[in-house]
PDB file of N, CA and C in Angstrom:
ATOM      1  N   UNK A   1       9.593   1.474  18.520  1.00  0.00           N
ATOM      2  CA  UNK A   1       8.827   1.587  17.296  1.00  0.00           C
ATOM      3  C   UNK A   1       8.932   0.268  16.541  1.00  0.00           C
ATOM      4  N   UNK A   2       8.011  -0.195  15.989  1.00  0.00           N
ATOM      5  CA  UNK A   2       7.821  -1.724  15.379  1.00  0.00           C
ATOM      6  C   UNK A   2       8.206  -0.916  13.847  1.00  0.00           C
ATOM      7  N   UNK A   3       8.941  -2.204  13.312  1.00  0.00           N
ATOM      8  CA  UNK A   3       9.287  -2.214  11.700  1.00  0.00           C
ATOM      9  C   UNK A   3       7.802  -1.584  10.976  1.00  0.00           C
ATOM     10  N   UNK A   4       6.432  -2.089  10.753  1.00  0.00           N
ATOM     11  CA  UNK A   4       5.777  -1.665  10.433  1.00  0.00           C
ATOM     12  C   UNK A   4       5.375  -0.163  10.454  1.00  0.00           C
ATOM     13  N   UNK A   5       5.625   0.651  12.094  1.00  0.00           N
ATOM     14  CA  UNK A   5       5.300   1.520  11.794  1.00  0.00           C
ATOM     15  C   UNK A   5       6.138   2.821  11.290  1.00  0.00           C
ATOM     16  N   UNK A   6       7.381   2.286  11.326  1.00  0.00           N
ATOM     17  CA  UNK A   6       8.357   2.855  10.366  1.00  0.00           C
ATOM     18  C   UNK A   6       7.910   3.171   8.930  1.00  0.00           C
ATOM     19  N   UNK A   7       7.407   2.152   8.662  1.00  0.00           N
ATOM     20  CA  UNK A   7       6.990   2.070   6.881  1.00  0.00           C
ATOM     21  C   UNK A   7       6.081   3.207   6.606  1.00  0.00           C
ATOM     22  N   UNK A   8       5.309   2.962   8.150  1.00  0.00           N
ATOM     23  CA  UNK A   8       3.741   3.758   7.620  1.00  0.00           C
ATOM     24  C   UNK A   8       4.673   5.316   7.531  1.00  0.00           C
ATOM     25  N   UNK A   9       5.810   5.471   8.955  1.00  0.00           N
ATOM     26  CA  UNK A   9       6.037   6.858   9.103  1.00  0.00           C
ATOM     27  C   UNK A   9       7.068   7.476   7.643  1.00  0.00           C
ATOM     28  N   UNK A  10       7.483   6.586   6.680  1.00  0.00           N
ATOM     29  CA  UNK A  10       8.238   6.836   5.517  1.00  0.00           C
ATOM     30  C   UNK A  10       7.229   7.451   4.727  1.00  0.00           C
ATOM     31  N   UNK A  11       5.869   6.561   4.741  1.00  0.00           N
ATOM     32  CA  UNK A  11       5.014   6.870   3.645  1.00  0.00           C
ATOM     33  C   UNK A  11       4.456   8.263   4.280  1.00  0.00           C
ATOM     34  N   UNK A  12       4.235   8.406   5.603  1.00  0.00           N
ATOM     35  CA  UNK A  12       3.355   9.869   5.822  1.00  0.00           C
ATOM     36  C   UNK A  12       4.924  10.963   5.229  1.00  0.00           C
ATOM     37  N   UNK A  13       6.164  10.542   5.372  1.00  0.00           N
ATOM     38  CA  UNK A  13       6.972  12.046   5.139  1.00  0.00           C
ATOM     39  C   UNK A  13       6.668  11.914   3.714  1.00  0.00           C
ATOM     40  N   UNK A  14       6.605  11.497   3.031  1.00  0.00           N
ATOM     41  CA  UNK A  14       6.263  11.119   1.408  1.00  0.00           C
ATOM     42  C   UNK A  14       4.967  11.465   1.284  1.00  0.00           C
ATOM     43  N   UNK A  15       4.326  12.291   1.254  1.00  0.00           N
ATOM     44  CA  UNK A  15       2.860  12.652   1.679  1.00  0.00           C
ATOM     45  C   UNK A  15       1.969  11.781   0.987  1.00  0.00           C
ATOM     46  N   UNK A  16       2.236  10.353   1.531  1.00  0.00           N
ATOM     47  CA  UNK A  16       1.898   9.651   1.045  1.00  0.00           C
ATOM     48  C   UNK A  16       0.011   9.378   1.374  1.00  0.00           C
ATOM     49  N   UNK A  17      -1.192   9.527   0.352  1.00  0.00           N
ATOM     50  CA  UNK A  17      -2.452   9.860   0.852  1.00  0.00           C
ATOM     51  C   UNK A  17      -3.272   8.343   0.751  1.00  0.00           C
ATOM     52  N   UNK A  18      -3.098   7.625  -0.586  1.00  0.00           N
ATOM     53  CA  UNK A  18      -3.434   6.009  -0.336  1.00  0.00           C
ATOM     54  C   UNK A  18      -2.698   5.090  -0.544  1.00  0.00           C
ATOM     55  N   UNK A  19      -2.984   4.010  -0.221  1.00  0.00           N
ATOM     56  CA  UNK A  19      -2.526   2.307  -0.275  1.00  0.00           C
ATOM     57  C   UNK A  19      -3.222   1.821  -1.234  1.00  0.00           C
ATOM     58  N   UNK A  20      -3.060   0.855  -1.988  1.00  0.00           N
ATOM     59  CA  UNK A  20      -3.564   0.263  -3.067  1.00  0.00           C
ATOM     60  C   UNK A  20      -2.822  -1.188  -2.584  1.00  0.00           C
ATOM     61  N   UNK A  21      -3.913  -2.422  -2.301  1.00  0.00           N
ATOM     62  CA  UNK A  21      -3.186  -3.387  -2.279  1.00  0.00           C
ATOM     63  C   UNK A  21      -4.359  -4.744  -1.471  1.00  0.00           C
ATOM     64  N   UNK A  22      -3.958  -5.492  -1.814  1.00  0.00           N
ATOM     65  CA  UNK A  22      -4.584  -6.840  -0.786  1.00  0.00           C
ATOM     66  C   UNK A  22      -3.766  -7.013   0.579  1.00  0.00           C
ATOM     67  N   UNK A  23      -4.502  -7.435   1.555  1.00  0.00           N
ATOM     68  CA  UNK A  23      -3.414  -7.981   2.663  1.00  0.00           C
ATOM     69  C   UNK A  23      -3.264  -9.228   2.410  1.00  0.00           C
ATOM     70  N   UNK A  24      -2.396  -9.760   3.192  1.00  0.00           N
ATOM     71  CA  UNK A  24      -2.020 -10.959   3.385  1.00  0.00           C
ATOM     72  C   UNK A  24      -1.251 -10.776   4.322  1.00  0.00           C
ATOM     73  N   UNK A  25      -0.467 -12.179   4.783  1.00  0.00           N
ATOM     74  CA  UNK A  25       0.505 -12.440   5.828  1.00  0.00           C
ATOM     75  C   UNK A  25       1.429 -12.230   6.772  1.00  0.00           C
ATOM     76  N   UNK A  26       2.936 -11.854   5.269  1.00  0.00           N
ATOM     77  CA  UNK A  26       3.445 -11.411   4.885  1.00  0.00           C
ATOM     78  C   UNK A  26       3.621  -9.619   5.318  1.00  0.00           C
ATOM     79  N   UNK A  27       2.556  -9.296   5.220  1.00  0.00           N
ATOM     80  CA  UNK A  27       2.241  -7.829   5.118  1.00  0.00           C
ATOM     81  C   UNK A  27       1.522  -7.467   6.330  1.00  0.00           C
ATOM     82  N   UNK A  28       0.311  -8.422   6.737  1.00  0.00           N
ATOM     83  CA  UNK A  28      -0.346  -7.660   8.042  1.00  0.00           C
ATOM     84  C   UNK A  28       0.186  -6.817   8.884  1.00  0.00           C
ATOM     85  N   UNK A  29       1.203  -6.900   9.868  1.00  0.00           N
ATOM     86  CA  UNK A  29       1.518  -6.198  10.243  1.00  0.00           C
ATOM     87  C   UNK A  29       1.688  -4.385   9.747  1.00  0.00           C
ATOM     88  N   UNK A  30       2.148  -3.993   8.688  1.00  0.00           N
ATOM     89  CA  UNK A  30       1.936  -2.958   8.018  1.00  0.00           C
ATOM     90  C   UNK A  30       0.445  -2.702   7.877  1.00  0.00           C
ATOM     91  N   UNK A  31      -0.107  -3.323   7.217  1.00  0.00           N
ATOM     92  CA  UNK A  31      -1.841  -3.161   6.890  1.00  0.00           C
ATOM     93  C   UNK A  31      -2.506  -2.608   8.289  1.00  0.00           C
ATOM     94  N   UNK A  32      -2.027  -3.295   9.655  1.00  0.00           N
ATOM     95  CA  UNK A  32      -2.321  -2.645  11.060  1.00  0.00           C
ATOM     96  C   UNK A  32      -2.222  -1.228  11.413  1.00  0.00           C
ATOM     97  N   UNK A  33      -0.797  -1.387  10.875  1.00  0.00           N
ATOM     98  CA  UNK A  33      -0.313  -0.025  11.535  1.00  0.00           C
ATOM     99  C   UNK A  33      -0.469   1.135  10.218  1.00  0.00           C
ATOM    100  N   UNK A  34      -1.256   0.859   9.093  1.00  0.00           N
ATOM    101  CA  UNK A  34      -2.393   1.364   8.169  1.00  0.00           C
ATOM    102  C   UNK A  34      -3.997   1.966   8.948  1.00  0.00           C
ATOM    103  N   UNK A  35      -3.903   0.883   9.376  1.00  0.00           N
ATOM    104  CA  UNK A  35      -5.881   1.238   9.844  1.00  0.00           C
ATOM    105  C   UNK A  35      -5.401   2.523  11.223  1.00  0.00           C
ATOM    106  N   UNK A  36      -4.041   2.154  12.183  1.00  0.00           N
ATOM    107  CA  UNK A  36      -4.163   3.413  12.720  1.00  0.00           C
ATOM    108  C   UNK A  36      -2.967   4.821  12.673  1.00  0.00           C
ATOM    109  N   UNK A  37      -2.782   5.166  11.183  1.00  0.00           N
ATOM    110  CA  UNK A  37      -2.879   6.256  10.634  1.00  0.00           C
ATOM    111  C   UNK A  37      -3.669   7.346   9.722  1.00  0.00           C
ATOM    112  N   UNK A  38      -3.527   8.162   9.213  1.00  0.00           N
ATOM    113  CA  UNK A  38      -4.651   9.285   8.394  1.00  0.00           C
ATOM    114  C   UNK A  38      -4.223   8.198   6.522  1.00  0.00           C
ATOM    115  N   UNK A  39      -3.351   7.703   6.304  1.00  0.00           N
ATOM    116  CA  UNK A  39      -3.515   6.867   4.939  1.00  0.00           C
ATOM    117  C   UNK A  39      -4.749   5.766   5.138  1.00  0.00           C
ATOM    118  N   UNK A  40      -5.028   6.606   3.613  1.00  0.00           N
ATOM    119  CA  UNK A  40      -6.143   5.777   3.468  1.00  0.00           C
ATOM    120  C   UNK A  40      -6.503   4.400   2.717  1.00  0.00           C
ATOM    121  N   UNK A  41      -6.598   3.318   2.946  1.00  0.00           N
ATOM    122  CA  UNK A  41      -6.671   1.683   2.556  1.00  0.00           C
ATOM    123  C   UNK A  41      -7.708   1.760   1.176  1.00  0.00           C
ATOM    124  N   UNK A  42      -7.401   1.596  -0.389  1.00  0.00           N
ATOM    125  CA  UNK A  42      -7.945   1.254  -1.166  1.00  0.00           C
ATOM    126  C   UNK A  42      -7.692  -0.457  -1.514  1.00  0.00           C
ATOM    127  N   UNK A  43      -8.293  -1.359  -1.118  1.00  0.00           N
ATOM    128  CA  UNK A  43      -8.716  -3.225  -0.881  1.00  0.00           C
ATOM    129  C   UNK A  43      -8.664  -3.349  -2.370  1.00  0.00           C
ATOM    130  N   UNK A  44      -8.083  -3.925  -3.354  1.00  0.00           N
ATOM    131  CA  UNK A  44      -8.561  -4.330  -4.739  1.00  0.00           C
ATOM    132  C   UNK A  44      -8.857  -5.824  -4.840  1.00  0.00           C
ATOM    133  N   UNK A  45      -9.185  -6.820  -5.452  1.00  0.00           N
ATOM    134  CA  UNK A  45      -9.610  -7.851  -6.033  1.00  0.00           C
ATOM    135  C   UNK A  45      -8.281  -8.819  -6.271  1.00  0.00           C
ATOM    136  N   UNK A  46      -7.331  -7.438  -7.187  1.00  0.00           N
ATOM    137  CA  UNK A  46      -6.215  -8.835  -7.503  1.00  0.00           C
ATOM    138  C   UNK A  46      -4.871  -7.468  -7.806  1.00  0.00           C
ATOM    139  N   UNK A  47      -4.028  -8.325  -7.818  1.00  0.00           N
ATOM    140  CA  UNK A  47      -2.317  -7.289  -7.235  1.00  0.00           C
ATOM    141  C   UNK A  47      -2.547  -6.429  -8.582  1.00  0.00           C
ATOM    142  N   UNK A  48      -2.966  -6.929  -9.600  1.00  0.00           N
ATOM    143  CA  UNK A  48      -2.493  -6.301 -10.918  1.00  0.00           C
ATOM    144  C   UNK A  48      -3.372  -5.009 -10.717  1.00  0.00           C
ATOM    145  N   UNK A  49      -4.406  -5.143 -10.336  1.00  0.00           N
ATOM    146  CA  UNK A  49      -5.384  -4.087 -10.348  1.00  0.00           C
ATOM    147  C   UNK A  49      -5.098  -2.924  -9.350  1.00  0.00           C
ATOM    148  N   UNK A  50      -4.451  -3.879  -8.478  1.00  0.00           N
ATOM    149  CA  UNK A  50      -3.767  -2.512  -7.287  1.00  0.00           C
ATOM    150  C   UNK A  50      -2.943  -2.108  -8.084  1.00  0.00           C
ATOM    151  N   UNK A  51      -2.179  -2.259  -8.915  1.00  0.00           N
ATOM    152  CA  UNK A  51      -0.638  -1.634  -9.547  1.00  0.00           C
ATOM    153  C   UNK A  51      -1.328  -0.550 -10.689  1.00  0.00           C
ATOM    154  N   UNK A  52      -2.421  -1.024 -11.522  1.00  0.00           N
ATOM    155  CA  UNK A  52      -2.846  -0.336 -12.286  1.00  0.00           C
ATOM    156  C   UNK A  52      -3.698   0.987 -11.522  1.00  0.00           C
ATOM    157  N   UNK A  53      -4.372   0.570 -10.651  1.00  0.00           N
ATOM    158  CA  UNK A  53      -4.706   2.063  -9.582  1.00  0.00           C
ATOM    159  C   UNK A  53      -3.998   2.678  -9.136  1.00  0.00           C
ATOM    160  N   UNK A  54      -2.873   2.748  -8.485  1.00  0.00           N
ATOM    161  CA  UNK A  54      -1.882   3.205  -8.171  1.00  0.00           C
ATOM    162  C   UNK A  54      -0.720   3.699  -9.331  1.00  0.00           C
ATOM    163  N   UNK A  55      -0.593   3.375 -10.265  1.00  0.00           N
ATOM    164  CA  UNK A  55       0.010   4.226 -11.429  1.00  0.00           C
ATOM    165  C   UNK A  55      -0.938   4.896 -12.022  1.00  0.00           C
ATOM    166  N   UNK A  56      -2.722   4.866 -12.324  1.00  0.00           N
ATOM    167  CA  UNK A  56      -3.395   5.672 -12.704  1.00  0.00           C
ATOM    168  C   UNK A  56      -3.150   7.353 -11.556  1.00  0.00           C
ATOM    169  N   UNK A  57      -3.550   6.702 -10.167  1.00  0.00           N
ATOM    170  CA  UNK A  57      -3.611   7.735  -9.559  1.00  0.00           C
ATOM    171  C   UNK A  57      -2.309   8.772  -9.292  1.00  0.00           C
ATOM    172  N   UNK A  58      -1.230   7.807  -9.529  1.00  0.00           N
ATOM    173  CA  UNK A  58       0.225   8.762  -9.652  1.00  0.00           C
ATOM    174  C   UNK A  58      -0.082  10.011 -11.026  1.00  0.00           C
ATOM    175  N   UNK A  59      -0.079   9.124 -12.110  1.00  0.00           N
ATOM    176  CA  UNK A  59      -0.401  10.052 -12.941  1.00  0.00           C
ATOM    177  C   UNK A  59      -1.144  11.213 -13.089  1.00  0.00           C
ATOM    178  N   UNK A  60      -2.523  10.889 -12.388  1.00  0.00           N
ATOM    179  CA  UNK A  60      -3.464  12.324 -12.501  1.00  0.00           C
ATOM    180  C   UNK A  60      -3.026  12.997 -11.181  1.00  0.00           C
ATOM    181  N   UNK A  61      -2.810  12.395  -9.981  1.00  0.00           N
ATOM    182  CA  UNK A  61      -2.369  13.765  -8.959  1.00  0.00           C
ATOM    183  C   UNK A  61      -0.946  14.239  -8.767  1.00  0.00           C
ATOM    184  N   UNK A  62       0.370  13.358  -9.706  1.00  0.00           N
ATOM    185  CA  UNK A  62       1.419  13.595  -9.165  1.00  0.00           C
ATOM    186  C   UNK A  62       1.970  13.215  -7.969  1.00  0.00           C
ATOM    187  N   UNK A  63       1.307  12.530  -7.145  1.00  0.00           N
ATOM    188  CA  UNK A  63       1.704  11.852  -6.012  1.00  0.00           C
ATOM    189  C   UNK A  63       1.872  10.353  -5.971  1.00  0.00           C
ATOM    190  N   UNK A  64       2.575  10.055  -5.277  1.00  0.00           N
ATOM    191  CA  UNK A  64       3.444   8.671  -5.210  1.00  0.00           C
ATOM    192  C   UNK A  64       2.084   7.696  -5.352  1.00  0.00           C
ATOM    193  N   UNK A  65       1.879   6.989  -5.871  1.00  0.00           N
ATOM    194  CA  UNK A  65       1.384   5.349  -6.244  1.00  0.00           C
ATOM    195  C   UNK A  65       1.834   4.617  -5.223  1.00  0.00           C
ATOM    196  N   UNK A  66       1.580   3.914  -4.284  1.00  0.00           N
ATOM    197  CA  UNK A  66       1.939   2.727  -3.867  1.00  0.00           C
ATOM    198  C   UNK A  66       1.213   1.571  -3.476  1.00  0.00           C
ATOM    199  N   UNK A  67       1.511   0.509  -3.752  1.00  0.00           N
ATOM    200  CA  UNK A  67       1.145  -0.976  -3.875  1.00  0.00           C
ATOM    201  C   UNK A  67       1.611  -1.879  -2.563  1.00  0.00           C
ATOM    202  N   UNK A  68       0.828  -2.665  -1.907  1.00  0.00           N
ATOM    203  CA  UNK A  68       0.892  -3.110  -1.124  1.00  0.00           C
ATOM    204  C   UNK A  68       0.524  -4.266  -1.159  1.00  0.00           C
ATOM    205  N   UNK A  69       1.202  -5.119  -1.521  1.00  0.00           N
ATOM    206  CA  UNK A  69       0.923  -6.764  -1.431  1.00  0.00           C
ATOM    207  C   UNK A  69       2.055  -7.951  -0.871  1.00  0.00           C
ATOM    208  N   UNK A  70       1.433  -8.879  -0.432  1.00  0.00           N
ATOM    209  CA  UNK A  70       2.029  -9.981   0.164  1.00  0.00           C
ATOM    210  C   UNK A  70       3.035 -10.611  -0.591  1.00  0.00           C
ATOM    211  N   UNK A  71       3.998 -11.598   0.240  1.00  0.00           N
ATOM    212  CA  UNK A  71       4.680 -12.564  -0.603  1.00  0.00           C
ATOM    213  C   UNK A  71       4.269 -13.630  -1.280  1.00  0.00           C
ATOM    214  N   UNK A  72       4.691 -13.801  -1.974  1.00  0.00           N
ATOM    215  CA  UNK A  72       4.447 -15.509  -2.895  1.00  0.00           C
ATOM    216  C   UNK A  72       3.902 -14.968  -4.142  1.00  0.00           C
ATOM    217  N   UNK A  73       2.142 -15.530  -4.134  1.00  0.00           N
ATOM    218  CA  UNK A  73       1.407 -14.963  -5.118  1.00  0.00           C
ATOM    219  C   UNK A  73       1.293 -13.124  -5.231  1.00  0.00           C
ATOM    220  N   UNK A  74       1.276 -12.328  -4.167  1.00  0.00           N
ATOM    221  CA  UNK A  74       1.017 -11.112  -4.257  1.00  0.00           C
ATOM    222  C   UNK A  74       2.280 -10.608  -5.194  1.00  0.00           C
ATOM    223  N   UNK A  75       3.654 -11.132  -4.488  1.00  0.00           N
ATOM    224  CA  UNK A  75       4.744 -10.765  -5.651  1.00  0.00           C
ATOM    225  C   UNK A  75       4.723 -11.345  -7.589  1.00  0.00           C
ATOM    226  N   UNK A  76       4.109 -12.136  -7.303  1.00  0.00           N
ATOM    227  CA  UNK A  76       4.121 -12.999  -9.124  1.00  0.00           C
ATOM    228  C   UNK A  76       2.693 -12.211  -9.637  1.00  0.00           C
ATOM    229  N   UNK A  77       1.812 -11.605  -9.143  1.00  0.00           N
ATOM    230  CA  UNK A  77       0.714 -11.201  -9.791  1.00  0.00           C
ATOM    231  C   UNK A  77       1.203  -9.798  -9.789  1.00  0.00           C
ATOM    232  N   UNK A  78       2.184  -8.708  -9.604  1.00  0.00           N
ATOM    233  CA  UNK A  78       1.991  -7.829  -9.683  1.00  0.00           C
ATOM    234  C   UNK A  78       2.731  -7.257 -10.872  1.00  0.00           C
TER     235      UNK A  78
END
């Protein structure tokens, strides 16, 4: 089992339903082993906006928020 798809299999026991995040580098690997599970990829514009979707959507369904962004800039913009 590759590190990545560990992550994805943490987020499915966490009934985890979307991603909120940009790819990058850093991250591809995860973002892969994204496209082949049932979580579903919400792409945003810029990290802040993934963080703000992902705490909106925690809030109204009660389910985990999570953010998915790269190193460097993806970590300082979020």
């Amino acid at each position: 089992m590759l590190g990545s798809d560990a992550v994805i299999e943490g987020l499915r026991r966490e009934d985890v339903e979307y991603v909120f995040g940009i790819p990058g580098g850093a991250v591809m690997p995860v973002y892969d082993s994204i496209l082949d599970s049932k979580i579903k990829l919400i792409l945003t514009r810029h990290e802040q906006g993934a963080t703000h979707m992902a705490d909106g959507y925690a809030r109204v369904t009660g389910k985990p928020g999570v953010v998915l962004v790269t190193s460097g800039p993806g970590a300082t913009n979020t």
